[in-house]
C-alpha atoms as a PDB file:
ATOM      1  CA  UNK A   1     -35.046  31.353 -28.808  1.00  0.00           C
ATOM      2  CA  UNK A   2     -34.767  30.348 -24.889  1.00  0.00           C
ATOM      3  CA  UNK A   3     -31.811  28.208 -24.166  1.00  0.00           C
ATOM      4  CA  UNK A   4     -32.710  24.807 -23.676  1.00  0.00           C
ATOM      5  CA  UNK A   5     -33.536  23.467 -20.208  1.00  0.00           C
ATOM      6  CA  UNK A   6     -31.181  21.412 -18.755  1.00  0.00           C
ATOM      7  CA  UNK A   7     -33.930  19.383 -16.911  1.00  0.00           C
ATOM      8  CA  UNK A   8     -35.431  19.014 -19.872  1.00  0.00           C
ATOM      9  CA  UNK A   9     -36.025  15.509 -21.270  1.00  0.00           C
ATOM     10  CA  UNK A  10     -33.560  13.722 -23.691  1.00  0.00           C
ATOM     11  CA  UNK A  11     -30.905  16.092 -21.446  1.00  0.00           C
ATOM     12  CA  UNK A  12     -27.592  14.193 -20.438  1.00  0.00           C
ATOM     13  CA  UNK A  13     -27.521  13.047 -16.400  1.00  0.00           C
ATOM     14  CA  UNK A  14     -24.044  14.113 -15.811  1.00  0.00           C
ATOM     15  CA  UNK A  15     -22.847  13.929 -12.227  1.00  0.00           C
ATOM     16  CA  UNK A  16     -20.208  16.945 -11.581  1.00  0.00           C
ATOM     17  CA  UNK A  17     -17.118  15.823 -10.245  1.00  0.00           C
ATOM     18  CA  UNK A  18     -14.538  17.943  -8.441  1.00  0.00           C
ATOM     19  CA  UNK A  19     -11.596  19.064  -9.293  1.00  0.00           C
ATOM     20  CA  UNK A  20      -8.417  17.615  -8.381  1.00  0.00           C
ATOM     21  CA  UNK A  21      -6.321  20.508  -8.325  1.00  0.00           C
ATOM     22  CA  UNK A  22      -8.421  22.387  -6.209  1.00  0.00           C
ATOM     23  CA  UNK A  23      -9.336  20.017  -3.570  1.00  0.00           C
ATOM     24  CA  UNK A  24      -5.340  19.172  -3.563  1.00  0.00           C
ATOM     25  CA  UNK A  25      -4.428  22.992  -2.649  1.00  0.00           C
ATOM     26  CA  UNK A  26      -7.954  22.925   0.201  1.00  0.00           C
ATOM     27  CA  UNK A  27      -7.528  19.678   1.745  1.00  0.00           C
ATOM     28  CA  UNK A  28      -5.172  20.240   4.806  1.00  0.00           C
ATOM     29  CA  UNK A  29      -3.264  18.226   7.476  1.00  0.00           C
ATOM     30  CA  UNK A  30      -2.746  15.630   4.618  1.00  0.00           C
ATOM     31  CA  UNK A  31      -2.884  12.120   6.793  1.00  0.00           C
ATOM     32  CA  UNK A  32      -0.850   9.053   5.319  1.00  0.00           C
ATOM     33  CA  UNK A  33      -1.523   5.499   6.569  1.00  0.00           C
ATOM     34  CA  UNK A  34       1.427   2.365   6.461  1.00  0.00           C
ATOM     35  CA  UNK A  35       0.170  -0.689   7.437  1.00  0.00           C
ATOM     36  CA  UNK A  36       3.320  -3.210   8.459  1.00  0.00           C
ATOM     37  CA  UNK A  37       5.061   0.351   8.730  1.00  0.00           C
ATOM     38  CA  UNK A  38       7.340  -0.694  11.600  1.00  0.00           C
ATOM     39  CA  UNK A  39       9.541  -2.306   9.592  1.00  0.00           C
ATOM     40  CA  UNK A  40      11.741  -2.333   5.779  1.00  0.00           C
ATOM     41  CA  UNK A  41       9.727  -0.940   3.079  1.00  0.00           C
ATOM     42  CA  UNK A  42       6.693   0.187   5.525  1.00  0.00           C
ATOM     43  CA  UNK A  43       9.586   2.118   7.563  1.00  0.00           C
ATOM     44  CA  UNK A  44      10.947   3.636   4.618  1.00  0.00           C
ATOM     45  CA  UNK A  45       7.890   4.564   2.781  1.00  0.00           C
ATOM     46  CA  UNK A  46       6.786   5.701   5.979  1.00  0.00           C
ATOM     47  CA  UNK A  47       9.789   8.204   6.548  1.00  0.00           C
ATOM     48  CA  UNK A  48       9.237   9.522   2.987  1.00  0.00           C
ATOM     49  CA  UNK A  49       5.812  10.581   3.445  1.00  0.00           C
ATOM     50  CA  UNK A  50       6.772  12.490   6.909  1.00  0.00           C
ATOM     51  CA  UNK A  51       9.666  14.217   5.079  1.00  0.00           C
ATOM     52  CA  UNK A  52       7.172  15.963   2.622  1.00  0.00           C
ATOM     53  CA  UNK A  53       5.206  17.049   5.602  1.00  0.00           C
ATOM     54  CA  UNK A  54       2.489  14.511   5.815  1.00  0.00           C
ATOM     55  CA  UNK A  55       1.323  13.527   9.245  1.00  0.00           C
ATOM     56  CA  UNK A  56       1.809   9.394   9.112  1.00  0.00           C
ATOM     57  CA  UNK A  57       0.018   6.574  11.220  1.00  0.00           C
ATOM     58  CA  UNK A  58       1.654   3.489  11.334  1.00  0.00           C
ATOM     59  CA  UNK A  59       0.756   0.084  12.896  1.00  0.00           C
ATOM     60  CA  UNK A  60       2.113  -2.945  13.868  1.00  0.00           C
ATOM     61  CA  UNK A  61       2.080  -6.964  14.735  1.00  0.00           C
ATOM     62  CA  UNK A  62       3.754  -9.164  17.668  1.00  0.00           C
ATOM     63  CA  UNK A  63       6.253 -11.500  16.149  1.00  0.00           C
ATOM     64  CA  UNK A  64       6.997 -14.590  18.133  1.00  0.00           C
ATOM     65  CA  UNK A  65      11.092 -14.370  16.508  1.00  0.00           C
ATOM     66  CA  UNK A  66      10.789 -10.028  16.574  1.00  0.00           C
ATOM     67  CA  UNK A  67      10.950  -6.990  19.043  1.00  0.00           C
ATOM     68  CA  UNK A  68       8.515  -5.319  16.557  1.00  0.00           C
ATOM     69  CA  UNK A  69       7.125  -3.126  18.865  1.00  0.00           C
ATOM     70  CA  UNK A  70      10.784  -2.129  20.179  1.00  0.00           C
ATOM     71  CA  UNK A  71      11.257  -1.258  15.985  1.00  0.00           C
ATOM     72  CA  UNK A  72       7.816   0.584  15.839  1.00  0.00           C
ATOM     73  CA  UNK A  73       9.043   2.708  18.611  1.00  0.00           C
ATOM     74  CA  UNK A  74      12.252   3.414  16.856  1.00  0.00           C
ATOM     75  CA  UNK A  75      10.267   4.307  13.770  1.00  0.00           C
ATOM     76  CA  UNK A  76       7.274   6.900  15.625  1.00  0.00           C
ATOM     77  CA  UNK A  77      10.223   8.719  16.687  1.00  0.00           C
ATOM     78  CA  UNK A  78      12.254   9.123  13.730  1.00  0.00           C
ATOM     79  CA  UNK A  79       9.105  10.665  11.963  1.00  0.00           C
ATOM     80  CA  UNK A  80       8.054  12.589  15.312  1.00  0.00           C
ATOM     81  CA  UNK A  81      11.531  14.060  14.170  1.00  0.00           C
ATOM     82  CA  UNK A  82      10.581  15.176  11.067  1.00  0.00           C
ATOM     83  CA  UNK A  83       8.405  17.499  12.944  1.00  0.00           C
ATOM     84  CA  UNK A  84       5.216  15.962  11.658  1.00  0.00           C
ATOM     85  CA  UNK A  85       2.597  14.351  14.131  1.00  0.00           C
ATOM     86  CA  UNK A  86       2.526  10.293  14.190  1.00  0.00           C
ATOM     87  CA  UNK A  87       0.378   7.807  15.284  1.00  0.00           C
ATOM     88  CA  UNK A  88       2.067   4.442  16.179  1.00  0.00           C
ATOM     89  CA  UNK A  89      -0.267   1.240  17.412  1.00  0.00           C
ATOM     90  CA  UNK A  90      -0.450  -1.989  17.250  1.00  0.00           C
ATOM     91  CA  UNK A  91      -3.109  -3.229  14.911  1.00  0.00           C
ATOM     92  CA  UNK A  92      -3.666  -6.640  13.389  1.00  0.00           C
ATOM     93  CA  UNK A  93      -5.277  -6.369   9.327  1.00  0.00           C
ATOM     94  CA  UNK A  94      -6.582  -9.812   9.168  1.00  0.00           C
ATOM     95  CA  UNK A  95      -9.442  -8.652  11.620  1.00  0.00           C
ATOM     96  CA  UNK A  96     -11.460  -6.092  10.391  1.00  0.00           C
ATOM     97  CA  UNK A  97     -12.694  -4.950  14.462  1.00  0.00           C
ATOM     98  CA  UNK A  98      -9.090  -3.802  14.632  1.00  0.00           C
ATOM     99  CA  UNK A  99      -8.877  -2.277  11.746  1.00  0.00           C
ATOM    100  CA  UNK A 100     -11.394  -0.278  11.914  1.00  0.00           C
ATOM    101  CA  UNK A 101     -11.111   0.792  15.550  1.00  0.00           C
ATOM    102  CA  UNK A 102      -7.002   1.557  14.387  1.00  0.00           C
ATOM    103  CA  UNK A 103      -8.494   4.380  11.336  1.00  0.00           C
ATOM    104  CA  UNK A 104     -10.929   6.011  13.847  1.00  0.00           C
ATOM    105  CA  UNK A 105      -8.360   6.356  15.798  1.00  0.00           C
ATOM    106  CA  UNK A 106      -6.233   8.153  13.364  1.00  0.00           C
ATOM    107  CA  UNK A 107      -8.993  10.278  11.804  1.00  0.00           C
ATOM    108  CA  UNK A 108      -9.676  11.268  15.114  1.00  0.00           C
ATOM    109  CA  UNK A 109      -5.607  11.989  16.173  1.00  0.00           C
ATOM    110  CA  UNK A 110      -4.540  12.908  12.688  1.00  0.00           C
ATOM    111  CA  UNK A 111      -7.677  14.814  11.360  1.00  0.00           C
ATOM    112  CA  UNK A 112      -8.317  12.372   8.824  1.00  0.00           C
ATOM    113  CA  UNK A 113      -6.932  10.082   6.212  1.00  0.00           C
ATOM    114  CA  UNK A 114      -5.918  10.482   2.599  1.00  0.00           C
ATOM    115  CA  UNK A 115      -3.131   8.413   1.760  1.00  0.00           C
ATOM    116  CA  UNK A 116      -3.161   4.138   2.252  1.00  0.00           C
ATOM    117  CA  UNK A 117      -0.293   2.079   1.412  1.00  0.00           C
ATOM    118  CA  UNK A 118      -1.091  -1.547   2.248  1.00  0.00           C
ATOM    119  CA  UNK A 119       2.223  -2.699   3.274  1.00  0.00           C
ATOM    120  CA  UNK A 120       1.775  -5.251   5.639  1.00  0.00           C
ATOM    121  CA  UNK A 121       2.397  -9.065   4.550  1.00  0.00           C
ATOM    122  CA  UNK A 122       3.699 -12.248   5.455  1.00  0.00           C
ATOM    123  CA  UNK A 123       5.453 -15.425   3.574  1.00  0.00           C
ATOM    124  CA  UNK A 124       5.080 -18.996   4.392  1.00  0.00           C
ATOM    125  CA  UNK A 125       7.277 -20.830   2.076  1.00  0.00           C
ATOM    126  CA  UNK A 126       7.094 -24.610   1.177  1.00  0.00           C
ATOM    127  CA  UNK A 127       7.017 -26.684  -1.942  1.00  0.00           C
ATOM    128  CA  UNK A 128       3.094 -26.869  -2.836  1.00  0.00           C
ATOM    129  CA  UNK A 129       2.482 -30.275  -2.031  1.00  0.00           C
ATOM    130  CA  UNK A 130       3.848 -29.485   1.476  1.00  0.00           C
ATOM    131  CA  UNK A 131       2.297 -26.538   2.205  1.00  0.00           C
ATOM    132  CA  UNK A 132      -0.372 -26.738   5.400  1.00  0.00           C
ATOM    133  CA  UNK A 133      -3.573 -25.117   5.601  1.00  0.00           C
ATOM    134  CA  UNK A 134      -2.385 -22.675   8.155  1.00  0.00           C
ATOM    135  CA  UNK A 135       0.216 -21.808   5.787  1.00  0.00           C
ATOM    136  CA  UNK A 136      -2.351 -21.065   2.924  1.00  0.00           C
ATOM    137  CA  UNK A 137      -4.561 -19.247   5.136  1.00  0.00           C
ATOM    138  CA  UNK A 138      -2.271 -17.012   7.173  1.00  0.00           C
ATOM    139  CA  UNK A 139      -0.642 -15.450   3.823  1.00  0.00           C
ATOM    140  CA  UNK A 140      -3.857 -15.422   2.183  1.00  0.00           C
ATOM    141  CA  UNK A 141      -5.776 -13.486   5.699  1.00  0.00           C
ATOM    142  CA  UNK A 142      -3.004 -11.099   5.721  1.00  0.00           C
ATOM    143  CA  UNK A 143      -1.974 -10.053   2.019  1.00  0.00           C
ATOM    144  CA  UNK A 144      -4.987 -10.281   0.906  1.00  0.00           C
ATOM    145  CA  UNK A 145      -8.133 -10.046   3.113  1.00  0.00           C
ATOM    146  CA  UNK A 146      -5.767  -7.791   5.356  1.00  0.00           C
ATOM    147  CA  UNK A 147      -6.023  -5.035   2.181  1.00  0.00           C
ATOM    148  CA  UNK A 148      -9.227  -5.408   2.074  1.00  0.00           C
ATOM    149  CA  UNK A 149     -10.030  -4.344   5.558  1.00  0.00           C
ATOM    150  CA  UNK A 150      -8.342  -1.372   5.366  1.00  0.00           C
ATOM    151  CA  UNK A 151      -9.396  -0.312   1.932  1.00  0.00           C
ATOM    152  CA  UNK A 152     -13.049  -0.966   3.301  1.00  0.00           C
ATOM    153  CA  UNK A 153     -12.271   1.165   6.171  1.00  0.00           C
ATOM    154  CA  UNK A 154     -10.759   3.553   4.378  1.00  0.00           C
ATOM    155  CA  UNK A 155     -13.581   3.893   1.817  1.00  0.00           C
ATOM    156  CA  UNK A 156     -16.156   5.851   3.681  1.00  0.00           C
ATOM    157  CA  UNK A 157     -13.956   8.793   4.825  1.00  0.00           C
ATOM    158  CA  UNK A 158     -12.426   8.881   1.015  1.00  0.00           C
ATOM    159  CA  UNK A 159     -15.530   8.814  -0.775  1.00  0.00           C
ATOM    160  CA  UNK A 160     -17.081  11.393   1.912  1.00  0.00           C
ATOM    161  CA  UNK A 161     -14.702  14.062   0.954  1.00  0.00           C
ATOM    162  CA  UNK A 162     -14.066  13.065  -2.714  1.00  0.00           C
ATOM    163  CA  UNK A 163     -10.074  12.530  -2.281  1.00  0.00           C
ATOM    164  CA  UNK A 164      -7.763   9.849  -1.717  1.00  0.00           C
ATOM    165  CA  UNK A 165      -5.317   7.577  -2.855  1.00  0.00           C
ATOM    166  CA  UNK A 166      -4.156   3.848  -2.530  1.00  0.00           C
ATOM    167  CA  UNK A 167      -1.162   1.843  -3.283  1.00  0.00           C
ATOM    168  CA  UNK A 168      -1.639  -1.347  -2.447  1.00  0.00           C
ATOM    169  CA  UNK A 169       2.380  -3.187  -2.355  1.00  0.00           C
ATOM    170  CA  UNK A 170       2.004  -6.278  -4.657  1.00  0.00           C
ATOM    171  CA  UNK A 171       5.232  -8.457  -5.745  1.00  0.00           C
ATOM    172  CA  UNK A 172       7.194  -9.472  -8.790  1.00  0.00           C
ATOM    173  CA  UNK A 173       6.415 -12.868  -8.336  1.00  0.00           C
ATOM    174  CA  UNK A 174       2.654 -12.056  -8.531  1.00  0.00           C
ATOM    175  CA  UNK A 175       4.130 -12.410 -12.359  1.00  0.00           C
ATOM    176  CA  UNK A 176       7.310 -14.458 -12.372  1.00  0.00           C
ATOM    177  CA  UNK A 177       6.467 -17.033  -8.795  1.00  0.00           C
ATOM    178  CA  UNK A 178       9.584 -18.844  -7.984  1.00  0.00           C
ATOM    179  CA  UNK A 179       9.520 -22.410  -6.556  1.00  0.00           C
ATOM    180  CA  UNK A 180       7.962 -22.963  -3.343  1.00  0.00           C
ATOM    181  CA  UNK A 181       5.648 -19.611  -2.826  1.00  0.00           C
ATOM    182  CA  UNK A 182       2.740 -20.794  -4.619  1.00  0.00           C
ATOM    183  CA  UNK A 183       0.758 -19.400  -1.436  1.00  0.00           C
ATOM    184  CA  UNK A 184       2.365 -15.950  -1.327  1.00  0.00           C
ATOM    185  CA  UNK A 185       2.536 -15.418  -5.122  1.00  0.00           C
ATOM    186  CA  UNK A 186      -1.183 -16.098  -5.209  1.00  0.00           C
ATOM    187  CA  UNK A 187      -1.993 -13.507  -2.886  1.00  0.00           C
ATOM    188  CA  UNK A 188       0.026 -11.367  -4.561  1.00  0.00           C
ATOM    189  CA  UNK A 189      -1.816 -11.671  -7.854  1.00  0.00           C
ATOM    190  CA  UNK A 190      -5.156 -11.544  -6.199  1.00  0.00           C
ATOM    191  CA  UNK A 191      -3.874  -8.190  -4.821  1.00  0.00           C
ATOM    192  CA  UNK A 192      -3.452  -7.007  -8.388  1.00  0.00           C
ATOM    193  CA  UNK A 193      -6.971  -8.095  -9.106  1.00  0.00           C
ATOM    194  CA  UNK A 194      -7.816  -6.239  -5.870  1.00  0.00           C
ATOM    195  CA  UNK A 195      -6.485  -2.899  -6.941  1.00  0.00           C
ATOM    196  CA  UNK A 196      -7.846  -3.144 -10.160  1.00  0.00           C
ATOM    197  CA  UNK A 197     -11.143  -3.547  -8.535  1.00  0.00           C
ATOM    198  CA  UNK A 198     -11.144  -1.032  -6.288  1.00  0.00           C
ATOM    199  CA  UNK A 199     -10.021   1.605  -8.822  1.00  0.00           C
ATOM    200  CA  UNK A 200     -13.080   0.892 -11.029  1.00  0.00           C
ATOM    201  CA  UNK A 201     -15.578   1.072  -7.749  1.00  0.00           C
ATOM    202  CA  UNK A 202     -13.815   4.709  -5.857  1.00  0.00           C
ATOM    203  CA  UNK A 203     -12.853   5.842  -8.823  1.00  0.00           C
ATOM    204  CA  UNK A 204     -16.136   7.897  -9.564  1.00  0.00           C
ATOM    205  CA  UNK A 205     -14.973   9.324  -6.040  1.00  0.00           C
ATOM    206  CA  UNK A 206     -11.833  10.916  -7.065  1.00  0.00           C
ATOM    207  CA  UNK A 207     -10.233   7.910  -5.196  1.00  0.00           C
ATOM    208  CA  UNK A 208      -7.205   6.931  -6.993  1.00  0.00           C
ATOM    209  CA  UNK A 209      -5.965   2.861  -6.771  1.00  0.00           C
ATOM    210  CA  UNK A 210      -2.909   1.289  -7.679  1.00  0.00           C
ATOM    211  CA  UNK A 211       0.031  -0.806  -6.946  1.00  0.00           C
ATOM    212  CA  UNK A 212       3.719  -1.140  -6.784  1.00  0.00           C
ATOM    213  CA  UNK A 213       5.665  -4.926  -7.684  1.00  0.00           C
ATOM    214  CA  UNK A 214       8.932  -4.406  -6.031  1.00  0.00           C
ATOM    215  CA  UNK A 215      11.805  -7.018  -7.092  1.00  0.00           C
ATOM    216  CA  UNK A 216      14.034  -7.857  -4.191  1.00  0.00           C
ATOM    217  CA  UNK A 217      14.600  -5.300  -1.437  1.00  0.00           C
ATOM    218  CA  UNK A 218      17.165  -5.204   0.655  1.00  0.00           C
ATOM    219  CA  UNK A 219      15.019  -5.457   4.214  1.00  0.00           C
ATOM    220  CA  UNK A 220      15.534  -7.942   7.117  1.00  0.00           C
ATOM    221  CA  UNK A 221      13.777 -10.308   5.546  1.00  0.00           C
ATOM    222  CA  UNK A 222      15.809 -10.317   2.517  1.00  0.00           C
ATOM    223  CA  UNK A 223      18.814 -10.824   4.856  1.00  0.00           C
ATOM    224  CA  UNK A 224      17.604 -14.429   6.051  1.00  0.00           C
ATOM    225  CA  UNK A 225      17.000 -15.594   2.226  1.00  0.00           C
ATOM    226  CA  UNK A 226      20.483 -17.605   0.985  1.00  0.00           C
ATOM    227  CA  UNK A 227      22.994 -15.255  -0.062  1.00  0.00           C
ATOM    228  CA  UNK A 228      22.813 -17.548  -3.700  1.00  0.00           C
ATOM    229  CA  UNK A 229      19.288 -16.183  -3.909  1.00  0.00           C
ATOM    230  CA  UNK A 230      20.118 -12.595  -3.471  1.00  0.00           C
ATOM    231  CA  UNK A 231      23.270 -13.357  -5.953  1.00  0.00           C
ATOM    232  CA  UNK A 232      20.616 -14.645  -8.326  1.00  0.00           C
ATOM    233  CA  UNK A 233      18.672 -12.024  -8.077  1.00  0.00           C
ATOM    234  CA  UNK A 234      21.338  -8.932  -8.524  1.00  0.00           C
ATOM    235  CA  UNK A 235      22.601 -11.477 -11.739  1.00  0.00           C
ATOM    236  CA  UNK A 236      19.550 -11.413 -13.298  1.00  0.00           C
ATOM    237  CA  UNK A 237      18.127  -7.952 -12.774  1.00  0.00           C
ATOM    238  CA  UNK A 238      19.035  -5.639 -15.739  1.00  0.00           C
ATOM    239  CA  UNK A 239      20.390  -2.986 -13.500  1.00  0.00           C
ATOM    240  CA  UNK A 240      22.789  -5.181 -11.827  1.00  0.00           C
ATOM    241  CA  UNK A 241      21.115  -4.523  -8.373  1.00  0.00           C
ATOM    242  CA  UNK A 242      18.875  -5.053  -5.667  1.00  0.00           C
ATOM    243  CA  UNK A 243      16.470  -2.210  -4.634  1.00  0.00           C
ATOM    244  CA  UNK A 244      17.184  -0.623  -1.506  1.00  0.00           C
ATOM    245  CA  UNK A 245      13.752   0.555   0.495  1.00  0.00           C
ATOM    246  CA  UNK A 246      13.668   4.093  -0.812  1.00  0.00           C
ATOM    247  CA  UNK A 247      14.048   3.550  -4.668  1.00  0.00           C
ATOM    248  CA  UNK A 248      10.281   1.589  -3.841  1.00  0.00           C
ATOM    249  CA  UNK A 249       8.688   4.548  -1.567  1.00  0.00           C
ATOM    250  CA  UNK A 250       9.782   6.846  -3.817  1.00  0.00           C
ATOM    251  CA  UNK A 251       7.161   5.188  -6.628  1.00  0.00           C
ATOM    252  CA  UNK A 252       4.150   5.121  -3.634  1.00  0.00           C
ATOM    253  CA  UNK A 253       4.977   8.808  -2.802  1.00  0.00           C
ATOM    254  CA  UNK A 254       4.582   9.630  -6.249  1.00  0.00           C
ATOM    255  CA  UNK A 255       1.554   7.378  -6.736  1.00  0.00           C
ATOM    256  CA  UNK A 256       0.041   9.544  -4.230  1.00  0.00           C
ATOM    257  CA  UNK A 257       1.413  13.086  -5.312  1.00  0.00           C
ATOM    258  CA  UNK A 258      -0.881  15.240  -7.623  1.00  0.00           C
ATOM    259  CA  UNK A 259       1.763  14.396 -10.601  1.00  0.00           C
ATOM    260  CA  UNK A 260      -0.389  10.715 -10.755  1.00  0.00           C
ATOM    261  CA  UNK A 261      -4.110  11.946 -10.475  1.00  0.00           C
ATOM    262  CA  UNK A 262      -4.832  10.435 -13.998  1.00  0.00           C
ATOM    263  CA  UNK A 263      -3.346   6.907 -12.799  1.00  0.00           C
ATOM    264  CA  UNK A 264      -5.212   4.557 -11.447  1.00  0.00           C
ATOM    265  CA  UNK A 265      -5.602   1.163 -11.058  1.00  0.00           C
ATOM    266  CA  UNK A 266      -2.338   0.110 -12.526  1.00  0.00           C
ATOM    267  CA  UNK A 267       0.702  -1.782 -11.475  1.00  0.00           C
ATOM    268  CA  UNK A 268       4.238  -0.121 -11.608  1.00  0.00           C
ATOM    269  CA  UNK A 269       6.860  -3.158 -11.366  1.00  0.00           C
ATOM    270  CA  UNK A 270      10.408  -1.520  -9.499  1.00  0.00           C
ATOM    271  CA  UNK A 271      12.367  -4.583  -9.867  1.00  0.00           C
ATOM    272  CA  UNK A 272      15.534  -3.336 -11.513  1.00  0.00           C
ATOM    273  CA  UNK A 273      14.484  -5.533 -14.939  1.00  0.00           C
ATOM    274  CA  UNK A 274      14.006  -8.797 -13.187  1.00  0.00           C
ATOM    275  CA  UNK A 275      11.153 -10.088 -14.564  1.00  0.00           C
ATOM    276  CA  UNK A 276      12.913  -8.728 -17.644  1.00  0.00           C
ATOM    277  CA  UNK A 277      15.096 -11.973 -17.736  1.00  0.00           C
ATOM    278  CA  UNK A 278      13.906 -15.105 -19.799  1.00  0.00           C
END
């Protein structure tokens, strides 16, 4: 008897996917993108990627109280002395124009893209019933509509040659919100839903999604928070500690490596035990 006719039918529609593996020992001149990569966690995460050999882009914001594009500097050539190439600009997430101008740009110096880590965020603190609109919006634009944009942008290449991964860098307090961030640990939680999201619809394209909730890291912005908060904070985390940059980039590396193809759209909390504490 003839073997049955795949076309025939009643026959399953299957489509084929490829293989991880393979497409992670074909796919060359790796390209990682950091947004908010000037800076702290960006800057770290973005260092760890060029130290495994990964060609990184990294962008940037003016900051009325910052040099940040006297920092950015300081970070493209730290990883152009890693020996990998680097692509430094400035580059604004809240408008999508930018954003997408900023990844043709780096497909086009780079040789493509494979790695996001949507780093780039800003906090407006204030009791609720004081917060302005401007306050609302700006956090909102940036953490939230800001990923967005660049997973959108993003998204075409990705899907076009079946690879790619995404961490998108949520919070702790997307789960445990202290008082007065109602704005930022909002956005934070809609990033979560984000990620989740966008790991159901790129999935299908071998396009993994998911997110790191760090705790407290020890950046410049942790430095201007009362030294009673950071106290708190080291009290109540079950490791005793606060999390320097690299004990977070270490997770997104690893989200992206080929040891976490079969996760996706999950959220790895590197807090130390924080939200832990009752």
């Amino acid at each position: 008897m003839a073997p049955r006719d795949a076309t025939q039918v009643g026959a399953p529609a299957t489509e084929t996917r490829p293989d991880p593996r393979r497409l992670a020992e074909t796919v060359q001149g790796r390209v990682a993108v950091v947004t908010g990569g000037a800076t702290g966690l960006g800057r770290a995460t973005a260092l760890e990627f060029a130290q495994r050999g990964t060609a990184v882009a990294i962008n940037y914001v003016d900051l009325p109280d910052r040099d940040v594009a006297a920092q950015a500097l300081l970070t493209e050539t730290a990883i152009r002395a890693l020996g990998v190439p680097v692509y430094c600009a400035r580059c604004d997430v809240r408008n999508r124009d930018e954003v997408e101008k900023f990844v043709t740009a780096v497909r086009e110096r780079l040789g493509g893209v494979h790695y996001l880590v949507n780093n780039a965020g800003v906090t407006h603190d204030g009791a609720l019933w004081r917060l302005t609109p401007e306050a609302w919006q700006e956090v909102m634009d940036t953490n939230v509509t800001g990923a967005f944009n660049c997973i959108q942008a993003v998204a075409g290449p990705m899907r076009a040659q079946r690879y790619g991964k995404i961490v998108n860098i949520a919070s702790h307090q997307a789960f445990r919100p202290g008082f007065g961030i109602a704005n930022y640990a909002a956005s934070k939680a809609a990033l979560i839903g984000l990620t989740r999201s966008a790991a159901v619809d790129l999935g299908p394209s071998n396009v993994n999604v998911n997110a790191v909730a760090p705790g407290f890291v020890k950046t410049d912005l942790l430095a201007t928070l009362p030294r009673e908060v950071l106290e708190r904070a080291e009290h109540e985390s079950v490791l005793g500690r606060v999390a320097e940059p690299d004990d977070v980039a270490h997770v997104i590396a690893f989200l992206c490596s080929e040891a976490a193809r079969h996760i996706t759209g999950q959220v790895i909390v590197v807090d130390g035990g924080l939200t832990l504490a009752s």
